[in-house]
PDB file of N, CA and C in Angstrom:
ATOM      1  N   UNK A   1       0.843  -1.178   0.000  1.00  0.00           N
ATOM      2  CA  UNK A   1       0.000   0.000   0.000  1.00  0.00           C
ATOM      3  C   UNK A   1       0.891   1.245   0.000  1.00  0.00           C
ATOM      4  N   UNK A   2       0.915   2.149  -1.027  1.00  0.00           N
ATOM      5  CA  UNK A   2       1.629   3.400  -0.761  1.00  0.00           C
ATOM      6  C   UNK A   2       1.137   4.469   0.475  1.00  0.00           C
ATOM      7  N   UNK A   3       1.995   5.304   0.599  1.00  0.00           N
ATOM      8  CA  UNK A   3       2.100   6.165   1.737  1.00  0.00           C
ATOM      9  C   UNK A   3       0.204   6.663   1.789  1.00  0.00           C
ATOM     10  N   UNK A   4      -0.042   7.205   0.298  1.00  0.00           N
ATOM     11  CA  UNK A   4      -0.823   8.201   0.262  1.00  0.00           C
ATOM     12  C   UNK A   4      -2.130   7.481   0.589  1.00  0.00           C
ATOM     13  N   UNK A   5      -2.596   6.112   0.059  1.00  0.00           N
ATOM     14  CA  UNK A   5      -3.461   5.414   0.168  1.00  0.00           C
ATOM     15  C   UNK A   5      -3.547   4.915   1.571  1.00  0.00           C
ATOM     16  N   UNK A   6      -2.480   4.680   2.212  1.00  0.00           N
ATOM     17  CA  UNK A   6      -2.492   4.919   3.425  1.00  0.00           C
ATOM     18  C   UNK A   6      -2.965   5.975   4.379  1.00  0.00           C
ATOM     19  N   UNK A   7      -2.698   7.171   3.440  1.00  0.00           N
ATOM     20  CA  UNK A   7      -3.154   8.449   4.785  1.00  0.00           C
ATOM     21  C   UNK A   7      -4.656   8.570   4.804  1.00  0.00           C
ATOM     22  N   UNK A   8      -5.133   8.213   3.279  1.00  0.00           N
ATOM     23  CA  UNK A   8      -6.546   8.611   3.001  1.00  0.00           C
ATOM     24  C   UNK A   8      -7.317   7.331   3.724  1.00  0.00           C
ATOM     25  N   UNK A   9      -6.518   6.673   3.826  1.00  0.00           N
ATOM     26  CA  UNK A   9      -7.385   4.779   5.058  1.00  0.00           C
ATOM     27  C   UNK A   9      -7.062   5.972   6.452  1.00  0.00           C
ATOM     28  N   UNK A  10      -6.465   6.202   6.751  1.00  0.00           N
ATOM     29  CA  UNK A  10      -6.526   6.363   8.338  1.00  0.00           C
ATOM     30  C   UNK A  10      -7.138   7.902   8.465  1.00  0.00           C
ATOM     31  N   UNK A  11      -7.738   8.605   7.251  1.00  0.00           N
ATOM     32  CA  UNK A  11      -8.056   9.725   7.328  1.00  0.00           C
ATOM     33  C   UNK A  11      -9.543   9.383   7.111  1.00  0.00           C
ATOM     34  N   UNK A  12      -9.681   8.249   6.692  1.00  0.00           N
ATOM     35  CA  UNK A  12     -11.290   8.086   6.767  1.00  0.00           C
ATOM     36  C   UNK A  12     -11.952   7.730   8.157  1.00  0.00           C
ATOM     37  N   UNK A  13     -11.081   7.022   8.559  1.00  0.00           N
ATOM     38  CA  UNK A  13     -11.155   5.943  10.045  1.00  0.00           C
ATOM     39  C   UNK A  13     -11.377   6.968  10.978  1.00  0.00           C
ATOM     40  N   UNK A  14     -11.033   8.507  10.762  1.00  0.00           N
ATOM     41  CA  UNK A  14     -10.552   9.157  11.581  1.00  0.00           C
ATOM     42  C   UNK A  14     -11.987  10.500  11.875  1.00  0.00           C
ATOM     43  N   UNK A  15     -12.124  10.147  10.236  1.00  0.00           N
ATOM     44  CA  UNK A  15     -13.374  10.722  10.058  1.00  0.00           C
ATOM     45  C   UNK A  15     -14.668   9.669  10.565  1.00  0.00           C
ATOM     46  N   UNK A  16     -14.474   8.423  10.635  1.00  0.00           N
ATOM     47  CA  UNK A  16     -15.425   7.897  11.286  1.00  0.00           C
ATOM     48  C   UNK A  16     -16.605   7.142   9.678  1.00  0.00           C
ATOM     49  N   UNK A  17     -15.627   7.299   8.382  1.00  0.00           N
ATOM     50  CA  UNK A  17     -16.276   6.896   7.065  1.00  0.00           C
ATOM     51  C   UNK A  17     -16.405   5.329   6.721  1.00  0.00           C
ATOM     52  N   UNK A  18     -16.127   4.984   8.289  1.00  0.00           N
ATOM     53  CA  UNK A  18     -15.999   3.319   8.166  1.00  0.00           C
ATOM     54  C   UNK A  18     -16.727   2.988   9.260  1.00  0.00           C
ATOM     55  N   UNK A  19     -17.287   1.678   8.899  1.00  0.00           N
ATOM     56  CA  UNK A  19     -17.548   1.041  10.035  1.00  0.00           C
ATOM     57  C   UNK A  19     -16.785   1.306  11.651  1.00  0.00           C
ATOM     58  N   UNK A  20     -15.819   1.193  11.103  1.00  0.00           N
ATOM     59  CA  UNK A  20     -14.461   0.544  11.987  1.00  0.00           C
ATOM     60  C   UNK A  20     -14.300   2.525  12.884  1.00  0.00           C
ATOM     61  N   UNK A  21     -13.969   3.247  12.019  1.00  0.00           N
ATOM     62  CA  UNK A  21     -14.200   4.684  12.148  1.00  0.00           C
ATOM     63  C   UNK A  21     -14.660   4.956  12.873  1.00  0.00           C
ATOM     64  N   UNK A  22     -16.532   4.775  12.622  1.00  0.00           N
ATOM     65  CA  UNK A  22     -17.231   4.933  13.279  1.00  0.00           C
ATOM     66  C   UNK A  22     -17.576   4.827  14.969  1.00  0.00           C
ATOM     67  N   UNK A  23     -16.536   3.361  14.873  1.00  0.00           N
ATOM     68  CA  UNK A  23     -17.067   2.999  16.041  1.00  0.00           C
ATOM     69  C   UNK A  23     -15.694   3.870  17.033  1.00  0.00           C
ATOM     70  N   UNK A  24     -14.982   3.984  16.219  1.00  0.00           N
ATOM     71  CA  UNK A  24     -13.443   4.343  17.115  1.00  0.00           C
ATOM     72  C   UNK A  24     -14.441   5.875  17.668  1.00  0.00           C
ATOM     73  N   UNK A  25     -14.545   6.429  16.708  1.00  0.00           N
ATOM     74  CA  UNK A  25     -15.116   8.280  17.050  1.00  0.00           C
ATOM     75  C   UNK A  25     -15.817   8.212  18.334  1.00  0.00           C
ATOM     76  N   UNK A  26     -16.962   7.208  18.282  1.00  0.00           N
ATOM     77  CA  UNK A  26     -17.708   7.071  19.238  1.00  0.00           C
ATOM     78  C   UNK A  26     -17.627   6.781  20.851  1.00  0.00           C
ATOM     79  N   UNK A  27     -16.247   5.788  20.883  1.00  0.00           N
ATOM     80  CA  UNK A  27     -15.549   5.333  21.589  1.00  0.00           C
ATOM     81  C   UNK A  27     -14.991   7.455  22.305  1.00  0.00           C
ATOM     82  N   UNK A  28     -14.249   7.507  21.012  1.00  0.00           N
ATOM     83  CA  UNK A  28     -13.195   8.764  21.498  1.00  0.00           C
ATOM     84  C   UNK A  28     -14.616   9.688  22.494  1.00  0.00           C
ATOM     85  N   UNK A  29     -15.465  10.165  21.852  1.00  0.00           N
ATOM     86  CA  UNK A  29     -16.537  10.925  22.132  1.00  0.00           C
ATOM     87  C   UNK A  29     -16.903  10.451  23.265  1.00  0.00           C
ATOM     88  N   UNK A  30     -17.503   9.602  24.112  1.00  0.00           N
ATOM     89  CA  UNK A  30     -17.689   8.660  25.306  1.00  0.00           C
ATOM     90  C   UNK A  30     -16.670   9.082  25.703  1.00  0.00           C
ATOM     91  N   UNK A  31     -15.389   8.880  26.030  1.00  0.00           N
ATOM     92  CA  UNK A  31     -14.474   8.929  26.835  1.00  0.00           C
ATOM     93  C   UNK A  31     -14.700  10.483  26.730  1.00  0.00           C
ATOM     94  N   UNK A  32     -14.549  11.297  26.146  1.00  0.00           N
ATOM     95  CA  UNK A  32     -14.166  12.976  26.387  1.00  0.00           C
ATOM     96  C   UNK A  32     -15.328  12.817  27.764  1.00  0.00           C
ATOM     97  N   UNK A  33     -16.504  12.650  27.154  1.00  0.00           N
ATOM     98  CA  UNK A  33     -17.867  13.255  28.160  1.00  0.00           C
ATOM     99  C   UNK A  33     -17.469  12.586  29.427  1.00  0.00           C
ATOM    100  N   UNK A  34     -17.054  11.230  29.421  1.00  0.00           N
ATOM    101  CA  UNK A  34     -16.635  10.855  30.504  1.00  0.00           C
ATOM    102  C   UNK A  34     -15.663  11.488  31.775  1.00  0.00           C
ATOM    103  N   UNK A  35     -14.151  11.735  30.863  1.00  0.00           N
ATOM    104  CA  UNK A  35     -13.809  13.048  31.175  1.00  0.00           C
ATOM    105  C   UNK A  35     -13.958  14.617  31.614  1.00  0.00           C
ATOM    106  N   UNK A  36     -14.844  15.045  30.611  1.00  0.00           N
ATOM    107  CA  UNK A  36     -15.948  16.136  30.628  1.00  0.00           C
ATOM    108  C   UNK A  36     -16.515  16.182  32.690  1.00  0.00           C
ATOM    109  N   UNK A  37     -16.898  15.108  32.663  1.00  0.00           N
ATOM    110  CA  UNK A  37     -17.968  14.723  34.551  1.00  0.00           C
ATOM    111  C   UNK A  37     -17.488  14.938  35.133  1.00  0.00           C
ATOM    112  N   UNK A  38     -15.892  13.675  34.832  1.00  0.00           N
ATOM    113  CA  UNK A  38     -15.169  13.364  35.822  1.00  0.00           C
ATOM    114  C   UNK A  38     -14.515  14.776  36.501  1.00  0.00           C
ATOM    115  N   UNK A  39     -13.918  15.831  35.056  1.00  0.00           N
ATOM    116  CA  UNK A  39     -13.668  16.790  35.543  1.00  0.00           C
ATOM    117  C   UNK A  39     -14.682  18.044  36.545  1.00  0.00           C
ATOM    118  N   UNK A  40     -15.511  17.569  36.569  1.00  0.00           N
ATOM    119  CA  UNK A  40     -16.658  18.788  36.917  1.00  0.00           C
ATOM    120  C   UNK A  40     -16.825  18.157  38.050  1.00  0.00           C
ATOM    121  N   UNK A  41     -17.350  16.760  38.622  1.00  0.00           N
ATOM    122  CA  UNK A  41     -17.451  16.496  39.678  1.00  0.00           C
ATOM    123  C   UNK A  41     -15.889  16.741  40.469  1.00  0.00           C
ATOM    124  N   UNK A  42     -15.065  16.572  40.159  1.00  0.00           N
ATOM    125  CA  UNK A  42     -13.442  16.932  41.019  1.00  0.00           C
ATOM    126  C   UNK A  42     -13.830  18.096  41.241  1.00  0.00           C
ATOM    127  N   UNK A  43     -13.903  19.292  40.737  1.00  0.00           N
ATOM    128  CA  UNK A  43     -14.025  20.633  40.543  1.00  0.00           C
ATOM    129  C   UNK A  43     -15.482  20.751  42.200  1.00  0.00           C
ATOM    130  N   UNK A  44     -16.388  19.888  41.831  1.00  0.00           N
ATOM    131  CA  UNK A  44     -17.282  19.974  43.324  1.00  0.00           C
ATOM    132  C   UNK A  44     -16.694  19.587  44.251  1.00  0.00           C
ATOM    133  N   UNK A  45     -15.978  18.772  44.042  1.00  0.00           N
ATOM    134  CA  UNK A  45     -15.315  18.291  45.263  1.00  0.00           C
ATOM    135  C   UNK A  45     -14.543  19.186  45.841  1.00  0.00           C
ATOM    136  N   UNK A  46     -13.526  19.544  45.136  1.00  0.00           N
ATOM    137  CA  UNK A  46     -12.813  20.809  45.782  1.00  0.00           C
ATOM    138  C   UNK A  46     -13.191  21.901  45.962  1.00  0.00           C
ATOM    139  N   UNK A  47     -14.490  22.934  45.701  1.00  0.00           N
ATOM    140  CA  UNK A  47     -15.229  23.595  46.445  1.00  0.00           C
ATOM    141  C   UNK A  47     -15.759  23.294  47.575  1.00  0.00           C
ATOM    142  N   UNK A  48     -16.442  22.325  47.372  1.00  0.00           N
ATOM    143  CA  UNK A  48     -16.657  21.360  48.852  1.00  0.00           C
ATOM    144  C   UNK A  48     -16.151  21.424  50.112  1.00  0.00           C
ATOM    145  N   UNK A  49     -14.646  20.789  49.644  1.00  0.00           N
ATOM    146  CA  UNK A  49     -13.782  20.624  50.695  1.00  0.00           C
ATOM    147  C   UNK A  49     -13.257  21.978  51.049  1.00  0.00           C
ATOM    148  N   UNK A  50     -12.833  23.205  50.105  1.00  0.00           N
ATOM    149  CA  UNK A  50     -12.193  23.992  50.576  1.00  0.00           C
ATOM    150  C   UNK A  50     -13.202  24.734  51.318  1.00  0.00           C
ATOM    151  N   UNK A  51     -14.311  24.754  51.366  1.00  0.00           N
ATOM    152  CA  UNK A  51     -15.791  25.476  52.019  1.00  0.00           C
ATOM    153  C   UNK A  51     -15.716  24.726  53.447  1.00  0.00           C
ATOM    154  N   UNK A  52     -15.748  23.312  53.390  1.00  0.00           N
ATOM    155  CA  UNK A  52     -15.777  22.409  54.842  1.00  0.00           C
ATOM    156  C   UNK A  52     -14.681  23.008  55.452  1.00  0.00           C
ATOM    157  N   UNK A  53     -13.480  23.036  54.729  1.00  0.00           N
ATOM    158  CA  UNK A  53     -12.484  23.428  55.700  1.00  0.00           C
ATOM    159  C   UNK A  53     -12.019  24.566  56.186  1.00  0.00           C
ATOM    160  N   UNK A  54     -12.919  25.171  55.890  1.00  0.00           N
ATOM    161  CA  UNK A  54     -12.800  26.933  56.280  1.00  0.00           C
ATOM    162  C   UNK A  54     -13.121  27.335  57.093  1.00  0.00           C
ATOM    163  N   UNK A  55     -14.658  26.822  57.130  1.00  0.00           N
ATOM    164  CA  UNK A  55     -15.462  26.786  58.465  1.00  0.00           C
ATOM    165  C   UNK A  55     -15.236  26.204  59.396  1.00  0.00           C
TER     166      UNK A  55
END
């Protein structure tokens, strides 16, 4: 497989123009939001705590 036919396979995958693509994007997307929480609930937490411990 040359270079170029190569970039345009992993540029589709990437775009999500495949099956295979598809499912990767979806995967990536899930994890951000997951991320996305995880970060926001930490963020309560440490208001939280720095509020508990003030008082």
């Amino acid at each position: 497989m040359s270079l170029k036919s190569n970039k345009l396979n992993m540029m589709n995958i990437v775009r999500g123009n495949t099956a295979q693509g598809d499912l990767a994007g979806r995967d990536i997307y899930k994890n951000y939001n997951v991320a996305r929480e995880l970060t926001a609930m930490a963020k309560l937490v440490e208001q939280y705590l720095a509020e508990t411990l003030e008082g």
